[in-house]
Protein backbone atom coordinates (compact mmCIF):
# COMPACT_ATOMS: atom_id res chain seq x y z
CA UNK A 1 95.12 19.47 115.24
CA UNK A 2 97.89 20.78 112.77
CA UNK A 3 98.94 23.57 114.49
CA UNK A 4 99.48 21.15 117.81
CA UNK A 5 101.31 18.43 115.86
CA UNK A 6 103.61 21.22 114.19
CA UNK A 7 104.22 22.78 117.45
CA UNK A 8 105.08 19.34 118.83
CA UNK A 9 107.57 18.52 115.84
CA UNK A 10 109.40 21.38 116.32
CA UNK A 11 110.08 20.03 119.82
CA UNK A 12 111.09 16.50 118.35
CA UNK A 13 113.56 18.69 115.90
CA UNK A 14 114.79 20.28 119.07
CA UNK A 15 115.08 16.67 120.79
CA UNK A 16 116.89 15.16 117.81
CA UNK A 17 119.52 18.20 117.71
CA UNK A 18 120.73 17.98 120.82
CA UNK A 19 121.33 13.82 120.93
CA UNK A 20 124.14 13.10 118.86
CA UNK A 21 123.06 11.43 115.80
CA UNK A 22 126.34 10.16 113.42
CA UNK A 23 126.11 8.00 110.93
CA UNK A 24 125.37 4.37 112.65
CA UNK A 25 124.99 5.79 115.92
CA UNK A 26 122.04 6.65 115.90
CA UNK A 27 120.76 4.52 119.19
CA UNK A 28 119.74 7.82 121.19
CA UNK A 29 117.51 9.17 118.54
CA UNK A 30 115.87 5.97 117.52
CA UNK A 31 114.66 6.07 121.00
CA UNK A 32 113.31 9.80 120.95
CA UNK A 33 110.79 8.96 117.97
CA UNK A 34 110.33 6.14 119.67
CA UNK A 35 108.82 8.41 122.02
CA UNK A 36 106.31 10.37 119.97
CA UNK A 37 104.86 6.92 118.21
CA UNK A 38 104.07 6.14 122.05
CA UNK A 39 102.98 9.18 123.29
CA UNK A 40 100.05 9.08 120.13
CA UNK A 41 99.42 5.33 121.14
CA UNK A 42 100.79 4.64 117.39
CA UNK A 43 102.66 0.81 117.25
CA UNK A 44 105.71 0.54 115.52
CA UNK A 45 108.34 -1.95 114.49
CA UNK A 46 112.09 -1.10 114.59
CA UNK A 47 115.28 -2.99 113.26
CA UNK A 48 118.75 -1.84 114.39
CA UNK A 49 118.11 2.67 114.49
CA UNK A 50 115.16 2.51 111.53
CA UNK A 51 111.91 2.96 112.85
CA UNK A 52 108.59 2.77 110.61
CA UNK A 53 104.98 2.39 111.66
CA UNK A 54 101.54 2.08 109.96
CA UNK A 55 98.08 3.77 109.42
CA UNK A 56 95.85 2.51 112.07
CA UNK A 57 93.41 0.88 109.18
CA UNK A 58 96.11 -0.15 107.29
CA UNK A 59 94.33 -2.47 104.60
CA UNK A 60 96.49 -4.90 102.45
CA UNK A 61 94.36 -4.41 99.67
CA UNK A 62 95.31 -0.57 98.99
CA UNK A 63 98.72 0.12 97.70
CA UNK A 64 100.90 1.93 100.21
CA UNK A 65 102.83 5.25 100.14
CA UNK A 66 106.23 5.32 102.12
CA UNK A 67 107.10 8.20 103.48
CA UNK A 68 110.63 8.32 104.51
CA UNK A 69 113.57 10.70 105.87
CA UNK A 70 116.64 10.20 107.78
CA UNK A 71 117.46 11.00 111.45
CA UNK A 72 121.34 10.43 111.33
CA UNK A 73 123.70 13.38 110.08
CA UNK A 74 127.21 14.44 109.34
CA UNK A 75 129.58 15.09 111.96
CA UNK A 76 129.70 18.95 112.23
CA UNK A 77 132.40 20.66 110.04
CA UNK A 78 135.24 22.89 112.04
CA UNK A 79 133.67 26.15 111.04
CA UNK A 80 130.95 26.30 113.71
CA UNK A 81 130.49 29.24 115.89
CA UNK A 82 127.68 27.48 117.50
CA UNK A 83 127.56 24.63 120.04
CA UNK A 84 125.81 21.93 117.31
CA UNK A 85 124.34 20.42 119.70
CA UNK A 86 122.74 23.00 121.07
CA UNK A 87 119.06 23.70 119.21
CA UNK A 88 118.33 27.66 120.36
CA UNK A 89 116.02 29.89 118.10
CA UNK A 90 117.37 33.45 117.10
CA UNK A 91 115.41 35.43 114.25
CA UNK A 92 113.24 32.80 113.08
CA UNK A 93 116.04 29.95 112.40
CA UNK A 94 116.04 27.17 114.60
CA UNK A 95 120.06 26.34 114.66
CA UNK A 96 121.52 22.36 115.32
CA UNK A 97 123.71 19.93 113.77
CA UNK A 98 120.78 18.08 111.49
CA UNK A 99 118.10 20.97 111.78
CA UNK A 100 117.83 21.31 108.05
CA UNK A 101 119.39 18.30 106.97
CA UNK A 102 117.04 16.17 107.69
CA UNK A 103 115.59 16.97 110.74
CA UNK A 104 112.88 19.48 109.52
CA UNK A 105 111.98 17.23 107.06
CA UNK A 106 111.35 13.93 109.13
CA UNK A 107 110.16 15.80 112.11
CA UNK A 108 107.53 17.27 109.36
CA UNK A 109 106.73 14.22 108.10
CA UNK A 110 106.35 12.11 111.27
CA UNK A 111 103.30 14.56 111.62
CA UNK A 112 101.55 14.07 108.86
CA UNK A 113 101.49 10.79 108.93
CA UNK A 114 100.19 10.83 112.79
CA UNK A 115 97.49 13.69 111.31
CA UNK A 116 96.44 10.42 108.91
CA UNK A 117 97.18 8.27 110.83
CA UNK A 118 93.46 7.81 112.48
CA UNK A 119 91.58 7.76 109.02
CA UNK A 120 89.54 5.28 107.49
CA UNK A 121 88.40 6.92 104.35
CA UNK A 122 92.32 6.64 102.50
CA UNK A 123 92.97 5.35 99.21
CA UNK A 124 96.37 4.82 100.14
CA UNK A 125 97.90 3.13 103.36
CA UNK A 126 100.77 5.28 105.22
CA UNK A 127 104.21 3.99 106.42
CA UNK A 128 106.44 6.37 108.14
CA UNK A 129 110.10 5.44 108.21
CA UNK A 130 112.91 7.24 109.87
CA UNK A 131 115.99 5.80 108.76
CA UNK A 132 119.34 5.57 109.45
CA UNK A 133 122.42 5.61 107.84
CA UNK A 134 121.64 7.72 105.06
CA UNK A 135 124.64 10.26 105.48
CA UNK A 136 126.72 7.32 104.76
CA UNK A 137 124.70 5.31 102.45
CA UNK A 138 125.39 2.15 105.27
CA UNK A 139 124.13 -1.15 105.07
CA UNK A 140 121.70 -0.83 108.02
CA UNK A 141 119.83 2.02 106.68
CA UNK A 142 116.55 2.30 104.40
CA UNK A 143 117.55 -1.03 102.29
CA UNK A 144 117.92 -2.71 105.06
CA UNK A 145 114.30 -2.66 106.28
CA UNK A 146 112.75 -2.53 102.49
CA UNK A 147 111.86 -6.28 103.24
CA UNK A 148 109.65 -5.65 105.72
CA UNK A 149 107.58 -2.33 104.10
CA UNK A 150 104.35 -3.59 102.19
CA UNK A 151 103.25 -3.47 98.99
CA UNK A 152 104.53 0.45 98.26
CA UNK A 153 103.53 2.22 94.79
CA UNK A 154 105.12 5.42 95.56
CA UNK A 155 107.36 7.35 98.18
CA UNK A 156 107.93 10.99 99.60
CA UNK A 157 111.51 11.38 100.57
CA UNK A 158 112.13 13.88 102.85
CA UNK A 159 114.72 16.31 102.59
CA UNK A 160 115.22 19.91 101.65
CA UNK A 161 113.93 21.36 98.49
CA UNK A 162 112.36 24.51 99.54
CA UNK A 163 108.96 22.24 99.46
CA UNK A 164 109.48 22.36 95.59
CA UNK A 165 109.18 19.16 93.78
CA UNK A 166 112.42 17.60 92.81
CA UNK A 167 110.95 14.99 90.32
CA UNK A 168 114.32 13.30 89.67
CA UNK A 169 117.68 12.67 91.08
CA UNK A 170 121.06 11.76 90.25
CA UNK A 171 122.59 8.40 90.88
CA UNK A 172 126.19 8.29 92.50
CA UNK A 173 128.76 5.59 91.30
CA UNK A 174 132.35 6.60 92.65
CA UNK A 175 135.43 4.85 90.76
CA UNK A 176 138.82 3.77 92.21
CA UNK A 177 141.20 4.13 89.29
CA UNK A 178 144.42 2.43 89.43
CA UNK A 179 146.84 3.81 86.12
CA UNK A 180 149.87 1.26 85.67
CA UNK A 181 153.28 2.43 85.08
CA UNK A 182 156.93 0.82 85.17
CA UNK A 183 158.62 1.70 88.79
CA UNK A 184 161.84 3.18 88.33
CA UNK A 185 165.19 5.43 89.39
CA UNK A 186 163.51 9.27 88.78
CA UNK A 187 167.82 9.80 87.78
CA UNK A 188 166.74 7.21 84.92
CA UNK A 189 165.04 7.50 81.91
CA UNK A 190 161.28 6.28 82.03
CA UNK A 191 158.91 6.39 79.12
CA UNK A 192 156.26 4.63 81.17
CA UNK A 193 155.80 7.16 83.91
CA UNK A 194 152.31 6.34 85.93
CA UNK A 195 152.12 9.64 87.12
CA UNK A 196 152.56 11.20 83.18
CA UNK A 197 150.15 8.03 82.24
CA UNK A 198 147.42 9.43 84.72
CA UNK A 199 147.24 12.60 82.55
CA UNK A 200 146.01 11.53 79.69
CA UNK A 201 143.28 9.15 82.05
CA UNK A 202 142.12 12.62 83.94
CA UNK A 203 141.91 14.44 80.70
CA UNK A 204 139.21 11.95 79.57
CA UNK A 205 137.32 11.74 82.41
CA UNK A 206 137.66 15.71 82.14
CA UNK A 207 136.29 15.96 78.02
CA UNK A 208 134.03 12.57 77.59
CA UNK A 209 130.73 13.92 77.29
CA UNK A 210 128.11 10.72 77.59
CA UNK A 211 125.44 10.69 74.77
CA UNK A 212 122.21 10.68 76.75
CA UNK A 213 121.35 14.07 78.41
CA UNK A 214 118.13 14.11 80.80
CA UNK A 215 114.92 16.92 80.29
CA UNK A 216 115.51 17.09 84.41
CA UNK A 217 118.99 16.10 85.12
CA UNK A 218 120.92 17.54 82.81
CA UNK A 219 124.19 15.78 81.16
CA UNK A 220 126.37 12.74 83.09
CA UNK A 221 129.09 14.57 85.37
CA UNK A 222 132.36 13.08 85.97
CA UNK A 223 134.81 14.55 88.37
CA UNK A 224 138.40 13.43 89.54
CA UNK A 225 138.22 14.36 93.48
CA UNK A 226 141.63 12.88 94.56
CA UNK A 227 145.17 11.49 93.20
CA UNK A 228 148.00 9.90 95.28
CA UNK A 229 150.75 8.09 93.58
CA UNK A 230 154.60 7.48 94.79
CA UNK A 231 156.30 7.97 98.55
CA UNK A 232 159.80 8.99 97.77
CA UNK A 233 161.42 11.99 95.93
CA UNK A 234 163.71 10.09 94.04
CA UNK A 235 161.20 6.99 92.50
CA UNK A 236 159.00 6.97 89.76
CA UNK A 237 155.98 4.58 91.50
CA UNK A 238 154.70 1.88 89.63
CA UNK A 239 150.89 2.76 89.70
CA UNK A 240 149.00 6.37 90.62
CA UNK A 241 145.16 6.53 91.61
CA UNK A 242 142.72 8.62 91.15
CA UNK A 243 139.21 8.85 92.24
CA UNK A 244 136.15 9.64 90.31
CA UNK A 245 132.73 10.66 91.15
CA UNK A 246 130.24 9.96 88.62
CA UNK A 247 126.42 12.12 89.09
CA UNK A 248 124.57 9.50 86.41
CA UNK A 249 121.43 10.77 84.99
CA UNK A 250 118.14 9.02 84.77
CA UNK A 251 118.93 7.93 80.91
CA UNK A 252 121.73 5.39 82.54
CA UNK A 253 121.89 2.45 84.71
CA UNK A 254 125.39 3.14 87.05
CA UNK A 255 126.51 -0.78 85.59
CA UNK A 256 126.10 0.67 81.70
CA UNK A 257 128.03 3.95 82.52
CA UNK A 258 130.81 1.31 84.46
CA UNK A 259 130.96 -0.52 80.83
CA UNK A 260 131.77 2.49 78.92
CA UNK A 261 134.55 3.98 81.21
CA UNK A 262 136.07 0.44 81.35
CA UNK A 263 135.97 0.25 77.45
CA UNK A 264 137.68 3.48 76.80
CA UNK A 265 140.52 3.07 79.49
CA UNK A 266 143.69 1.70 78.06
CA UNK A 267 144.94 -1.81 79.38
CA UNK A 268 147.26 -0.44 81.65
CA UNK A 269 144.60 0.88 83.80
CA UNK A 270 142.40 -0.97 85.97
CA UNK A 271 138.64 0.43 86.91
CA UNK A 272 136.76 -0.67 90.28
CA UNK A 273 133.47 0.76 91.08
CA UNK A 274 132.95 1.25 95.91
CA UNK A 275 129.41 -0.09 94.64
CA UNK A 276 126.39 -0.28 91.84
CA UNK A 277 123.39 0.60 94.33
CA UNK A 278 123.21 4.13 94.26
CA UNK A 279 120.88 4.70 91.19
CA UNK A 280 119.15 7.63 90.26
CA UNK A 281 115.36 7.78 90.48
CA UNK A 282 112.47 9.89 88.95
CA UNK A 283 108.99 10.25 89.47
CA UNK A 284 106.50 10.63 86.07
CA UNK A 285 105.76 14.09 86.09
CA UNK A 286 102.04 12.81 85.69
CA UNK A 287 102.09 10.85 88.48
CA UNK A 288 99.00 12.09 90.92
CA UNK A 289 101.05 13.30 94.02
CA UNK A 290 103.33 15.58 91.71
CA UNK A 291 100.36 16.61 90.00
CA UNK A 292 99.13 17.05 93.47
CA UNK A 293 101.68 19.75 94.41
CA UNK A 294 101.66 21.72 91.27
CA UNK A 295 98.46 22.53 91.96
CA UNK A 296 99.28 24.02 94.84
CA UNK A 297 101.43 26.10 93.25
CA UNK A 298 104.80 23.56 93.54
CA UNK A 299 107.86 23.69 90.59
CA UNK A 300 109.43 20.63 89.60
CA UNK A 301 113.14 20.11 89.23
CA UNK A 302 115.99 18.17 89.07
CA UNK A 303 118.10 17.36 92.14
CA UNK A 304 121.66 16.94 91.75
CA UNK A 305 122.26 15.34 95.58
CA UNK A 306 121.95 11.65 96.46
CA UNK A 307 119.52 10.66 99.16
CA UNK A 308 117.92 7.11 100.07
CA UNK A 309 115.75 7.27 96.41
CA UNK A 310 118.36 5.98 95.41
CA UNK A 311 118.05 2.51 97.41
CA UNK A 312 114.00 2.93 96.22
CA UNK A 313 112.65 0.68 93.35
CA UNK A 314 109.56 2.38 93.52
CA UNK A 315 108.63 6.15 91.43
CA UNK A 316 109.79 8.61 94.30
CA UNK A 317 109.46 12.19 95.06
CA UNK A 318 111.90 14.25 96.95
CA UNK A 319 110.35 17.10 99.05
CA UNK A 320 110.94 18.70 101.76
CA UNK A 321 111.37 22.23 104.25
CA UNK A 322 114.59 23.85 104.30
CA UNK A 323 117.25 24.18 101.61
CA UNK A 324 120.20 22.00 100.19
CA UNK A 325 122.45 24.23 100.30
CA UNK A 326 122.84 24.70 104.28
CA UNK A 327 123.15 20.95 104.31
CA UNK A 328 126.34 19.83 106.18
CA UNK A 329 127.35 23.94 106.67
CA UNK A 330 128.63 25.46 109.52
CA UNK A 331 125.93 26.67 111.86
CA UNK A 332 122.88 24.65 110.48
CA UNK A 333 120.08 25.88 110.15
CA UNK A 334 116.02 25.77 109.31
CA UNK A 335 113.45 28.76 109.92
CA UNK A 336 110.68 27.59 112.04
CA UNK A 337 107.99 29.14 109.51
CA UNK A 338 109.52 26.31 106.98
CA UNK A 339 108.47 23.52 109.46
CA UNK A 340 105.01 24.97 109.37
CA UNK A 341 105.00 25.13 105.41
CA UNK A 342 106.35 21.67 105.47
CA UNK A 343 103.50 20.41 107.44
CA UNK A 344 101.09 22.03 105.90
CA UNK A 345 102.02 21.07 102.42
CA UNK A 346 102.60 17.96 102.89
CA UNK A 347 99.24 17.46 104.22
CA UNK A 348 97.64 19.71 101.66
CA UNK A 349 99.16 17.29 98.57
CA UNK A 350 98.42 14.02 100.21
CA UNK A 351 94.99 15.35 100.82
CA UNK A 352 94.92 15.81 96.80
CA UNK A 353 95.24 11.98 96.28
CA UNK A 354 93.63 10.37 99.45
């Protein structure tokens, strides 16, 4: 039975690459898995492009492990030599826009939960979700639809980590930072330049080293990613603004790292975090499913690279087939032998729990 539901994922990956998938249009997709769920007679529920379904003997008196990965993607980058759209295997790899990021992974996991999907003798119940949105961290995606999933101790989140265990992962708060200056002639003299103010601002977000450093995640990482300040030659503009993207570690809550940037800037500069949602997340390295997979021979790590955990209140594990760092490259790819692995494995640690 594995070896016919892998076979029949890799067609669903090969489905999924060549419907166009983008960030909240994801309508053509939806549909597709829609597809398999009726083709193994397996109801499901969906809202807007998320789809999730349940174990057949779901019982409300078991807790319940989500498993969950995303089947919108980028828009394809202008490097491709390949049609993106176009899923065609050539030395193993299985190319398409979304083939490693996620595609491999939810295709993987939509058949494991239909090989449990049958069973009676669980511990756990299963729901499958295939989300949307994720690419853009959108309101309709995963947190949209976390109403509606039951009683969950503990998710798998697909996406690609080799099938290694990333136990932890780094929240994402981005900053809009607005430094005030005095607008001016530029043949004038100005000692309250916003553009001169803005250097001493990057320079901090550059040296400030937060406290708290994380056994998995390493240190807080703070980067200025863009600047845009005045429109003519010949004026000094009255405010510049920078960006900031903040990787927080599992030692800080995005609103406490907010408080301390907003405490150190001077008065002339005003601080506005896009949002406060995008946590980071860990699973206990105790915890019975990543117990589960070192057993089998798994490594644990720290991931670096946002995903839905971090819309998750619940412990969460990130694994997956494939590898971060073809994610959103040109000519994406996953070997075929990882979708196998990823099947198997998967199936292999829930089996150590169930």
């Amino acid at each position: 039975m594995i070896k016919e539901l892998t076979d029949q994922a890799i067609e669903l990956l090969r489905k999924l690459i060549e419907t166009q998938s983008f960030s909240s249009e994801e309508e053509g997709t939806a549909s597709i898995i829609e597809n398999w769920f009726d083709h193994y007679n397996i109801p499901f529920e969906r809202e807007n492009h998320n789809i999730w379904a349940y174990n057949k003997h779901f019982d409300k008196a078991k807790p319940t492990v989500l498993l969950n990965s995303h089947h919108d993607t980028v828009k394809p980058n202008g490097n491709y030599t390949n049609d993106p759209f176009k899923a065609f295997v050539e030395d193993g790899k299985l190319y398409g826009l979304g083939s490693n990021d996620a595609g491999g992974c939810l295709v993987s996991l939509i058949a494991t939960f239909t090989y449990f999907y049958e069973r009676k003798d669980l511990k756990y119940n299963f729901v499958i979700a295939a989300s949307a949105e994720e690419e853009s961290s959108g309101p309709l995606g995963l947190k949209s639809i976390l109403k509606y999933l039951k009683n969950v101790e503990f998710a798998i989140v697909g996406e690609p980590t080799l099938m290694q265990l990333a136990i932890a992962e780094k929240g994402l708060l981005v900053l809009d930072v607005s430094i005030k200056g005095t607008a001016s002639h530029a043949a004038h003299p100005n000692t309250d330049n916003s553009i001169y103010n803005t250097l001493a601002v990057i320079k901090w977000f550059k040296e400030y080293e937060f406290e708290k450093s994380s056994e998995t995640l390493g240190k807080v990482k703070m980067t200025v990613t863009q600047i845009n300040a005045g429109n003519q030659h010949n004026v000094v503009p009255s405010h510049c603004d920078i960006v900031v993207d903040i990787r927080v570690n599992d030692k800080y809550k995005n609103e406490e790292v907010l408080e301390i940037v907003k405490k150190a800037m001077p008065k002339n500069v005003e601080v506005q975090p896009r949002s406060l949602h995008l946590g980071s997340s860990s699973i206990p390295k105790e915890h019975s499913i990543v117990k589960s997979g070192i057993d089998l021979g798994r490594t644990t790590y720290g991931s670096p690279t946002l995903s839905d955990q971090s819309v998750l209140s619940c412990p969460s594990l990130k694994l997956g087939p494939g590898d971060s760092t073809r994610s959103h490259s040109a000519d994406e790819f996953i070997y075929v032998d990882e979708i196998r692995e990823g099947v198997d494995l998967y199936i292999k640690i829930l089996e150590g729990i169930v």
